[in-house]
Protein backbone atom coordinates (compact mmCIF):
# COMPACT_ATOMS: atom_id res chain seq x y z
CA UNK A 1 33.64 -56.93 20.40
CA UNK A 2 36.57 -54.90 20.44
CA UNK A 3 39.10 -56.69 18.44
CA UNK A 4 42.75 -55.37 17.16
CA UNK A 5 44.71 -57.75 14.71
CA UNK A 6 48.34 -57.26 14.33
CA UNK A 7 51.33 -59.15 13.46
CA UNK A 8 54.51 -59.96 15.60
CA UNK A 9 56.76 -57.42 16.30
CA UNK A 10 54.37 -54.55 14.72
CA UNK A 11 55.96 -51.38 16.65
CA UNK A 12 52.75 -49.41 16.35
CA UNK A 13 50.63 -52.10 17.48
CA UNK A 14 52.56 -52.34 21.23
CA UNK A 15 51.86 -48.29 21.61
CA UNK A 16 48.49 -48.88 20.36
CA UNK A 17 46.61 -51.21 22.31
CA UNK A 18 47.72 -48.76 25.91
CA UNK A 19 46.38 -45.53 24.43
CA UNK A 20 42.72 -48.00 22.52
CA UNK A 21 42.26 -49.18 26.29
CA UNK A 22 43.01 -45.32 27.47
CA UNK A 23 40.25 -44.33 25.15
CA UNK A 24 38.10 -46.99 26.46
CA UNK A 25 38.66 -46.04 29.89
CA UNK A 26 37.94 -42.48 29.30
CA UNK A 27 34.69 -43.61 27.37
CA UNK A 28 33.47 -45.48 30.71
CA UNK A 29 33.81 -48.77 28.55
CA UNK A 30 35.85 -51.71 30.40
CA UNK A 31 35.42 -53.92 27.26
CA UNK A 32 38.34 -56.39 27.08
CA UNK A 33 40.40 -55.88 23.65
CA UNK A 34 40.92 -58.43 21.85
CA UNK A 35 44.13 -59.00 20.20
CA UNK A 36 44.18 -61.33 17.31
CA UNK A 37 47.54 -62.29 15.74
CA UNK A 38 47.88 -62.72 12.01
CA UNK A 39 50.78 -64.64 11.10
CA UNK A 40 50.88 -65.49 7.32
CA UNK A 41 49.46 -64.35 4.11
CA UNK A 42 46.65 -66.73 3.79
CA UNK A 43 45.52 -65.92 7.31
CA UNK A 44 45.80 -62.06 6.15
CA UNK A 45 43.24 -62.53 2.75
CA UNK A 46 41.21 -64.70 5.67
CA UNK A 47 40.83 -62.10 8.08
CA UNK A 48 41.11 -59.20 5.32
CA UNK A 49 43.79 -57.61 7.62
CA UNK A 50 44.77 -54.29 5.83
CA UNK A 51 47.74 -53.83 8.30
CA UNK A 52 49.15 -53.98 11.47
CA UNK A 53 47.34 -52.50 13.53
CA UNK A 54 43.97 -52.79 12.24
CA UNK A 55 41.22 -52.14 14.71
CA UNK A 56 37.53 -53.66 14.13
CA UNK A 57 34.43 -52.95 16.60
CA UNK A 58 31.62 -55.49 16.57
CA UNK A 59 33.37 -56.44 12.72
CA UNK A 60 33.69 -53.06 11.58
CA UNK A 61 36.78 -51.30 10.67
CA UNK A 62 36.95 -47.76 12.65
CA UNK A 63 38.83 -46.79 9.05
CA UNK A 64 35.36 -45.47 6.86
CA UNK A 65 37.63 -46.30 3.47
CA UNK A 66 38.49 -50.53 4.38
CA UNK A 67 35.40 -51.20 2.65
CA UNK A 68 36.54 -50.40 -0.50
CA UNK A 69 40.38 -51.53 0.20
CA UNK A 70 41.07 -55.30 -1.06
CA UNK A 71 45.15 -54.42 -0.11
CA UNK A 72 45.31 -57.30 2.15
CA UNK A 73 48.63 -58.48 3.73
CA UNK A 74 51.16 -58.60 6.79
CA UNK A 75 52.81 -55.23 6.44
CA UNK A 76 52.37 -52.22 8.69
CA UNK A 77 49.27 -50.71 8.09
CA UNK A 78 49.13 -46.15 7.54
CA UNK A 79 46.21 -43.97 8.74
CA UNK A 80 46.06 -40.67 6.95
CA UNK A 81 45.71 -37.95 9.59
CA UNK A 82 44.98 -34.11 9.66
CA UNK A 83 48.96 -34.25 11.27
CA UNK A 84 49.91 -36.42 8.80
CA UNK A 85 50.37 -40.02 8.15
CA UNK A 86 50.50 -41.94 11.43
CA UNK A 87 50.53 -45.87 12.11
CA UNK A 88 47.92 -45.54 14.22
CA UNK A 89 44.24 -44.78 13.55
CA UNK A 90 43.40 -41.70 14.79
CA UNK A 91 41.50 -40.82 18.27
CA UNK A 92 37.91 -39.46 15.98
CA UNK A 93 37.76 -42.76 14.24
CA UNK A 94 37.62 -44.45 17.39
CA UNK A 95 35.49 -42.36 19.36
CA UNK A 96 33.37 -42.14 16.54
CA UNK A 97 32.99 -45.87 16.44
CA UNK A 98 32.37 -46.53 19.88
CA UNK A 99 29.42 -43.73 19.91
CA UNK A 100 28.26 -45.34 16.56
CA UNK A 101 28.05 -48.92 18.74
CA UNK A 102 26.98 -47.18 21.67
CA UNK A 103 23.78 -46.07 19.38
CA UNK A 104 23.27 -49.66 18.16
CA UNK A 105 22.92 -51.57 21.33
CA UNK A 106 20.77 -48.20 23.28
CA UNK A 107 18.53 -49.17 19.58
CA UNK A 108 18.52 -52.87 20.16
């Protein structure tokens, strides 16, 4: 499942999800996305949302440091980048991910 939780409003999250379904397209994959609201704090520590955008394939975080990261809450969410800080997570993460789940289901 390709899944992106946001919260209302999140500017990076409504230039996201075009240039996520972009990569998908490129990729070959016509998964549907997933968009999963997250509207109050409790619902945040729920769904340990890290920030808005956060994007999660099959449950997995395409950041490789949100395992360690308990910094749960709605607020907008910052991707370190070779170009800087962006509020986006970069292209490699997510290409990465999809060939990482790509190699899972080809193994199962």
């Amino acid at each position: 499942m390709i899944e992106v939780l946001y919260f209302d409003g999140c500017p990076s999250h409504e230039v996201f999800v075009p240039r996520l379904r972009a990569l998908l397209d490129a990729a070959g994959l016509d998964d549907p996305i997933h968009e999963q609201a997250v509207e109050t704090d409790i619902d945040a520590q729920a769904h340990r949302f890290l920030g808005s955008p956060t994007l999660r394939i099959d449950g997995v975080d395409v950041d490789p440091t949100a395992t360690h990261r308990t910094d749960y809450g709605l607020q907008c969410r910052l991707y370190p980048t070779p170009d800087g800080v962006r509020g986006t997570p970069p292209d490699e993460w997510i290409l990465a991910a999809l060939q990482r789940r790509g190699a899972a289901l080809t193994a199962g």
